[in-house]
PDB file of N, CA and C in Angstrom:
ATOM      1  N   UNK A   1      32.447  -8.867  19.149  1.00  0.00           N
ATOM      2  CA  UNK A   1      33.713  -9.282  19.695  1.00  0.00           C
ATOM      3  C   UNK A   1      33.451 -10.025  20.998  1.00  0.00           C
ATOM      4  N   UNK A   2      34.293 -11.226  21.010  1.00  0.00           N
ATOM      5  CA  UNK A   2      34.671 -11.752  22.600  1.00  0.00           C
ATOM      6  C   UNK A   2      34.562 -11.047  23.778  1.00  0.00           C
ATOM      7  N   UNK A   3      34.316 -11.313  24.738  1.00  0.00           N
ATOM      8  CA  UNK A   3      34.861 -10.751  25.974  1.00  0.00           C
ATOM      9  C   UNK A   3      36.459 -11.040  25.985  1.00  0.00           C
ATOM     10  N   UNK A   4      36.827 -12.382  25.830  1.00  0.00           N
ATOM     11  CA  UNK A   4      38.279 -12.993  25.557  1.00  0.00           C
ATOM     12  C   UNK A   4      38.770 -12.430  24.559  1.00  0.00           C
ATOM     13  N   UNK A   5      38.670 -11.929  23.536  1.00  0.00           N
ATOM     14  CA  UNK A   5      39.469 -11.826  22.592  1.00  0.00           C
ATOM     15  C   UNK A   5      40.029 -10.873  22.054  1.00  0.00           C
ATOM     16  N   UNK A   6      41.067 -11.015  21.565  1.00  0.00           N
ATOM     17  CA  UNK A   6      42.379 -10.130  21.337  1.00  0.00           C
ATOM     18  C   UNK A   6      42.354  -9.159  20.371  1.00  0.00           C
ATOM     19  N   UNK A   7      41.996  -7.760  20.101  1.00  0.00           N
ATOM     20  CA  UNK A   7      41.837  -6.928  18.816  1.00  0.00           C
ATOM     21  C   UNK A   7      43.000  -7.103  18.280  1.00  0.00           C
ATOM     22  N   UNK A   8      42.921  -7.545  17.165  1.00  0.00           N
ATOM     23  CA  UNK A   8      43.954  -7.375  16.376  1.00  0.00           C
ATOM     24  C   UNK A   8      43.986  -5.797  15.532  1.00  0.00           C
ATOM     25  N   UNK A   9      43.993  -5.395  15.681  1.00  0.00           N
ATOM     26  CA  UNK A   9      44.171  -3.784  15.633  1.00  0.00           C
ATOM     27  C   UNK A   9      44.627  -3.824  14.118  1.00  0.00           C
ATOM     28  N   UNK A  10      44.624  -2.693  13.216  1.00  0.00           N
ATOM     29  CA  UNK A  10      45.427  -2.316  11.690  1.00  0.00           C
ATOM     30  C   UNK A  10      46.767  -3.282  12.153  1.00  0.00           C
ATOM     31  N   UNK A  11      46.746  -4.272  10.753  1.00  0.00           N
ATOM     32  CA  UNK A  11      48.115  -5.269  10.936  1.00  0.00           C
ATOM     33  C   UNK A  11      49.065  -4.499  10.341  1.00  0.00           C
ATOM     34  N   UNK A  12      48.722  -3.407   9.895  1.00  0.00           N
ATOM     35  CA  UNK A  12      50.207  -2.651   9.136  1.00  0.00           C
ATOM     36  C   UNK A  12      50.079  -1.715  10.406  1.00  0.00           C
ATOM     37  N   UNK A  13      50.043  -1.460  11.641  1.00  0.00           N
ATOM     38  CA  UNK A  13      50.543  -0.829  12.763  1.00  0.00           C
ATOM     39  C   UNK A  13      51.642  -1.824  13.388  1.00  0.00           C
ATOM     40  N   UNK A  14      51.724  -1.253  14.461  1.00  0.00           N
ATOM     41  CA  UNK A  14      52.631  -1.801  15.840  1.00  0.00           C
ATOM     42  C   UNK A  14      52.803  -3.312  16.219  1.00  0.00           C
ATOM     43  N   UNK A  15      52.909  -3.827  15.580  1.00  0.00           N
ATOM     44  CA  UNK A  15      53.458  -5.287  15.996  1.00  0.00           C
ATOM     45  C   UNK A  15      52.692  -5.859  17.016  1.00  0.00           C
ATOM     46  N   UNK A  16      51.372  -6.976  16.884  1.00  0.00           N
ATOM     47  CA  UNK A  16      50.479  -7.522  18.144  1.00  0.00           C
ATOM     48  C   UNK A  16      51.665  -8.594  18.709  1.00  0.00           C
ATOM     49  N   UNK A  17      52.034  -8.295  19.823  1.00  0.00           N
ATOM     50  CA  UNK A  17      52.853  -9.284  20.799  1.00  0.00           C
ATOM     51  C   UNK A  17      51.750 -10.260  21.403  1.00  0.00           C
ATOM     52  N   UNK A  18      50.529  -9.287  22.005  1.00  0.00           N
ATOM     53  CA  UNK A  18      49.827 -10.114  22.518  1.00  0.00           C
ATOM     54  C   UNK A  18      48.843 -11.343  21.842  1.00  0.00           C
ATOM     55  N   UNK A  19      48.725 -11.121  20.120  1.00  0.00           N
ATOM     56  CA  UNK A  19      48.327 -12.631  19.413  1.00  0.00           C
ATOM     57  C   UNK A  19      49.572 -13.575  19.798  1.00  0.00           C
ATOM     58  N   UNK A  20      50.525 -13.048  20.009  1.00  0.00           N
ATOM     59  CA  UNK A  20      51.686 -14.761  20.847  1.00  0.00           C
ATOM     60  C   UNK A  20      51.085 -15.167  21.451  1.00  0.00           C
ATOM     61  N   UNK A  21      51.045 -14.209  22.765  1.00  0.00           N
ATOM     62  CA  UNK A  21      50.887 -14.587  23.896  1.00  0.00           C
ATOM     63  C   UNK A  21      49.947 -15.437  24.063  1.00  0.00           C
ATOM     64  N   UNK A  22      48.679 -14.877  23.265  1.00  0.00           N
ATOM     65  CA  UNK A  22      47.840 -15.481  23.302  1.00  0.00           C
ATOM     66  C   UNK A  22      48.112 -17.042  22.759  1.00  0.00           C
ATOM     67  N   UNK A  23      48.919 -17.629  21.915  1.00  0.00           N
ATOM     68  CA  UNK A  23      49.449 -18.502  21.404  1.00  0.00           C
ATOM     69  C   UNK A  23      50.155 -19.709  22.415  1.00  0.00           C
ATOM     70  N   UNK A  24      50.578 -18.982  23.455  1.00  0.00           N
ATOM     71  CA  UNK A  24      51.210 -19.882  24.367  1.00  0.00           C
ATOM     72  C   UNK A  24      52.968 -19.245  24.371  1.00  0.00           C
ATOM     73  N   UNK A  25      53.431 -18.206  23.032  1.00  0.00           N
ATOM     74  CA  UNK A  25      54.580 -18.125  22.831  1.00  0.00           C
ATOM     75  C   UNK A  25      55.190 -16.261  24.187  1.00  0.00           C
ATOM     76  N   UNK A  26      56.468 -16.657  24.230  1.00  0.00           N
ATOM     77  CA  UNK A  26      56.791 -15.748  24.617  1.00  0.00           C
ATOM     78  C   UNK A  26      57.969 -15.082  24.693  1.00  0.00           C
ATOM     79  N   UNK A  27      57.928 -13.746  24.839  1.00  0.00           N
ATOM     80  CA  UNK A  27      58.377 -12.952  23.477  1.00  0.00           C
ATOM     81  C   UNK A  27      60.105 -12.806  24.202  1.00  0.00           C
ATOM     82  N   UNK A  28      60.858 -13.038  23.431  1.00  0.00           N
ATOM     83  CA  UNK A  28      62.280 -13.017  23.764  1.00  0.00           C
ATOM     84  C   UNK A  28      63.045 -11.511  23.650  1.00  0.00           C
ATOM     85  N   UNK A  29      62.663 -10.886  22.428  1.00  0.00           N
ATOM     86  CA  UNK A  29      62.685  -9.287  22.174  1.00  0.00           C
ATOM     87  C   UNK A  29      61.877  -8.922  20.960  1.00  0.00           C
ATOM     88  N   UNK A  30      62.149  -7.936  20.636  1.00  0.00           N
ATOM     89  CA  UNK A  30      61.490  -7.139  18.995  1.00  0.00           C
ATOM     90  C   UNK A  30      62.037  -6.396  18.594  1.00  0.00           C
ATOM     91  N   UNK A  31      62.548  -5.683  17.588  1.00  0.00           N
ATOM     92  CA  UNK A  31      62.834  -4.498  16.918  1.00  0.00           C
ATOM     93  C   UNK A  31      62.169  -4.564  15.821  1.00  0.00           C
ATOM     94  N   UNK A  32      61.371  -3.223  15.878  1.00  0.00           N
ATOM     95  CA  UNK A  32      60.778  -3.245  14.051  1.00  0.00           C
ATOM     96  C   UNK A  32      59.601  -4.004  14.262  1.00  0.00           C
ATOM     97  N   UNK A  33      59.650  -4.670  12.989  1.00  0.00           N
ATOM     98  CA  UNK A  33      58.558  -6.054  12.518  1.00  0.00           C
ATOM     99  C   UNK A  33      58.809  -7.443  13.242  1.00  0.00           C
ATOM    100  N   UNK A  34      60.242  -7.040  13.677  1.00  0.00           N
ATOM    101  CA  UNK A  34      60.646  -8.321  13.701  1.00  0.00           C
ATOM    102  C   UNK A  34      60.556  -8.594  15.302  1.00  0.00           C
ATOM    103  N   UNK A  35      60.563  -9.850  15.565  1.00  0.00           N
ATOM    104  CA  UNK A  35      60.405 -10.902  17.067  1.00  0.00           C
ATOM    105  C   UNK A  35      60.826 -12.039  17.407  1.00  0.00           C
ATOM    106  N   UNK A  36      61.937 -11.993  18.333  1.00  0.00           N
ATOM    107  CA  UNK A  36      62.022 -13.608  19.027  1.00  0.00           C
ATOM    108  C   UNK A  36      61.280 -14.334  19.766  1.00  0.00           C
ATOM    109  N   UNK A  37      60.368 -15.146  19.643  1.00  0.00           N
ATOM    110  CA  UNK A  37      59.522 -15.941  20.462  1.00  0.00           C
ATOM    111  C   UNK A  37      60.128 -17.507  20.604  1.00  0.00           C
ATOM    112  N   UNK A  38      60.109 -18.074  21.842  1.00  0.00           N
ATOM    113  CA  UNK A  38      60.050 -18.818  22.405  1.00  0.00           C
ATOM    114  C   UNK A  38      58.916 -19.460  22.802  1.00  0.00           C
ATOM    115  N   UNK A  39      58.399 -20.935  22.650  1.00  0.00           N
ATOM    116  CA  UNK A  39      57.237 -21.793  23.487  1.00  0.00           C
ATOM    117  C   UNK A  39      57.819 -22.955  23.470  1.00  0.00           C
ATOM    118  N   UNK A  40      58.275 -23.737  24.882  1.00  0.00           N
ATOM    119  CA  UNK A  40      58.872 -25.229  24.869  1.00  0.00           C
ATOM    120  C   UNK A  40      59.866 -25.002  24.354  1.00  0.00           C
ATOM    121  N   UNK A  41      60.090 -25.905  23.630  1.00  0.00           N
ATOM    122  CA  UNK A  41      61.925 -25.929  22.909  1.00  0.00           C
ATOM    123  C   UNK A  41      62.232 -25.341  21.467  1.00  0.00           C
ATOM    124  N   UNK A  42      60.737 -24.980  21.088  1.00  0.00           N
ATOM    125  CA  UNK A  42      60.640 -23.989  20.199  1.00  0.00           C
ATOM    126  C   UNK A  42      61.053 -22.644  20.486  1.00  0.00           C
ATOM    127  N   UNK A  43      61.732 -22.160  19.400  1.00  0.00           N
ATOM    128  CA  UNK A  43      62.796 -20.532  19.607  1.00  0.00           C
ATOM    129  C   UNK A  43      62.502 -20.255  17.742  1.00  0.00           C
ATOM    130  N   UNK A  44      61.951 -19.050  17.568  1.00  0.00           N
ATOM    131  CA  UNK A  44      61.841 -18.958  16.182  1.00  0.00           C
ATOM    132  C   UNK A  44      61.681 -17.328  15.762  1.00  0.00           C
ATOM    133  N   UNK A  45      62.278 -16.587  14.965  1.00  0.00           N
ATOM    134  CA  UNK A  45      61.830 -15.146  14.145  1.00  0.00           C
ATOM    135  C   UNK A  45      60.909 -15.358  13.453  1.00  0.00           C
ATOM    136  N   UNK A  46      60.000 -14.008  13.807  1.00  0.00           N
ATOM    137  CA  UNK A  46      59.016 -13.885  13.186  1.00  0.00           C
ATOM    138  C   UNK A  46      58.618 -12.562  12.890  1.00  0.00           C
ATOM    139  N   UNK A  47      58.261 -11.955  11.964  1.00  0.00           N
ATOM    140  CA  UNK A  47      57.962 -10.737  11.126  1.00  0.00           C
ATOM    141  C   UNK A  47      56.549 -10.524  11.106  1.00  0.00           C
ATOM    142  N   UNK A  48      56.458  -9.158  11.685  1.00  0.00           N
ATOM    143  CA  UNK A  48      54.644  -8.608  11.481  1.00  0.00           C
ATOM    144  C   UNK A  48      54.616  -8.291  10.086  1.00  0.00           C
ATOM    145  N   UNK A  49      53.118  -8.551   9.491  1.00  0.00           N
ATOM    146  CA  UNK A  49      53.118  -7.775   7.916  1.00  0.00           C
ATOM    147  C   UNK A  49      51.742  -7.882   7.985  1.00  0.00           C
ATOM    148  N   UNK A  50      51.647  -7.350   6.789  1.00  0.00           N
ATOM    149  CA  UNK A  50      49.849  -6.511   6.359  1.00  0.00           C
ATOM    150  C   UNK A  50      49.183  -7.813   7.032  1.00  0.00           C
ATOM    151  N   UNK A  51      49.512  -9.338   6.507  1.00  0.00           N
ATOM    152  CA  UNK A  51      48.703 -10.448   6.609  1.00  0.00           C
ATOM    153  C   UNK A  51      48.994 -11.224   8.444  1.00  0.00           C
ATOM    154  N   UNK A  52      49.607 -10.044   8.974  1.00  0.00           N
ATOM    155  CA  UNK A  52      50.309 -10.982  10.871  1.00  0.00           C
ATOM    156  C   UNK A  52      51.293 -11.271  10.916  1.00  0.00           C
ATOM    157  N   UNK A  53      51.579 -12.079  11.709  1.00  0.00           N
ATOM    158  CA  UNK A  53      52.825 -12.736  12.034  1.00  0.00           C
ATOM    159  C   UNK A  53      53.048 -13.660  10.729  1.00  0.00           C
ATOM    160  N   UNK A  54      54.664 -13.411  10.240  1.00  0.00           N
ATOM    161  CA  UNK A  54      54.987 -14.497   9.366  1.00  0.00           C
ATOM    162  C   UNK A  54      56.485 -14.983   9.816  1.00  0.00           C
ATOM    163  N   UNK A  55      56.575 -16.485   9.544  1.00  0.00           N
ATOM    164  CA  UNK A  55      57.500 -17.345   9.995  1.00  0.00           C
ATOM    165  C   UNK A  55      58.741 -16.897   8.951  1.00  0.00           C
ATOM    166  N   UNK A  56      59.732 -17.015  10.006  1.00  0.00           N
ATOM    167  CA  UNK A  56      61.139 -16.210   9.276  1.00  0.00           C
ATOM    168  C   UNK A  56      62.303 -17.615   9.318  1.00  0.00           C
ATOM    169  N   UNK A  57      62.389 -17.795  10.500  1.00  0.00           N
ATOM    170  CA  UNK A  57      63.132 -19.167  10.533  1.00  0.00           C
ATOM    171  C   UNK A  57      63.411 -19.396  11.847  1.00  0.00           C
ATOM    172  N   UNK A  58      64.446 -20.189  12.288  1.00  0.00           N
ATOM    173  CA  UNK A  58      64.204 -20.604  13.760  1.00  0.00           C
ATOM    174  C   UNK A  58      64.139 -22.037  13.996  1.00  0.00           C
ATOM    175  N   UNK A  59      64.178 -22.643  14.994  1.00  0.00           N
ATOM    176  CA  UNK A  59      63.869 -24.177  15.773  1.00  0.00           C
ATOM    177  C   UNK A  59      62.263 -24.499  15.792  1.00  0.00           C
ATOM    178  N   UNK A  60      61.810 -25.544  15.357  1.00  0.00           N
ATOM    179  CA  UNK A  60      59.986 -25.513  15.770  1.00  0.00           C
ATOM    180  C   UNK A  60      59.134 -25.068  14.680  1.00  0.00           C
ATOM    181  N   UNK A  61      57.462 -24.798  15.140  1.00  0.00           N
ATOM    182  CA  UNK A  61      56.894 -25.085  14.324  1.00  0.00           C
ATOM    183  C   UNK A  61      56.364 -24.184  14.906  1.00  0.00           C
ATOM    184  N   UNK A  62      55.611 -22.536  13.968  1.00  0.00           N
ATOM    185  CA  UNK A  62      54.526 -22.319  14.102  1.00  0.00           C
ATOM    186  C   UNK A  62      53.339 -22.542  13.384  1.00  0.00           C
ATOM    187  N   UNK A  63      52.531 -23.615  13.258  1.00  0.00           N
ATOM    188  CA  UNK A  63      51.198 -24.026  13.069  1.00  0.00           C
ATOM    189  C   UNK A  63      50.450 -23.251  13.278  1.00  0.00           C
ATOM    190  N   UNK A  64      50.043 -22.742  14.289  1.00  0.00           N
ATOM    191  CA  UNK A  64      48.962 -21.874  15.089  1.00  0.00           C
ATOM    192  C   UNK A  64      49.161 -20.426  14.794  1.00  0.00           C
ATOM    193  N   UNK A  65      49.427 -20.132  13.768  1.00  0.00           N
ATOM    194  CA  UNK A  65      49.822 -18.447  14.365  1.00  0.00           C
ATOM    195  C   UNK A  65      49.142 -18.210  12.536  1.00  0.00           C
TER     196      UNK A  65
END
């Protein structure tokens, strides 16, 4: 492992906020699986699952995630 880098810990646990962050995105709230993130004029839901973060819908583009 990195010195930098982010454990992504069991993806069927607790929701990684900090792979956003690490992203540039930041986090508006959460309940559950679910998350509002914000980066720039991008605003989008997004759902933790076995496979990470998955794109729910929203303004923008997550590419990177």
């Amino acid at each position: 492992m990195q010195p930098t880098s982010i454990p992504l810990t069991a993806r069927t646990g607790d929701p990684n906020t900090e792979l956003l962050r690490q992203y540039g995105w930041s986090i508006g709230a959460f309940s559950g699986p679910y998350c509002v993130a914000w980066r720039g004029r991008d605003e989008v839901v997004l759902e933790w699952t076995a496979d990470g973060w998955q794109y729910i819908g929203g303004r923008g583009a997550v590419g990177d995630l």
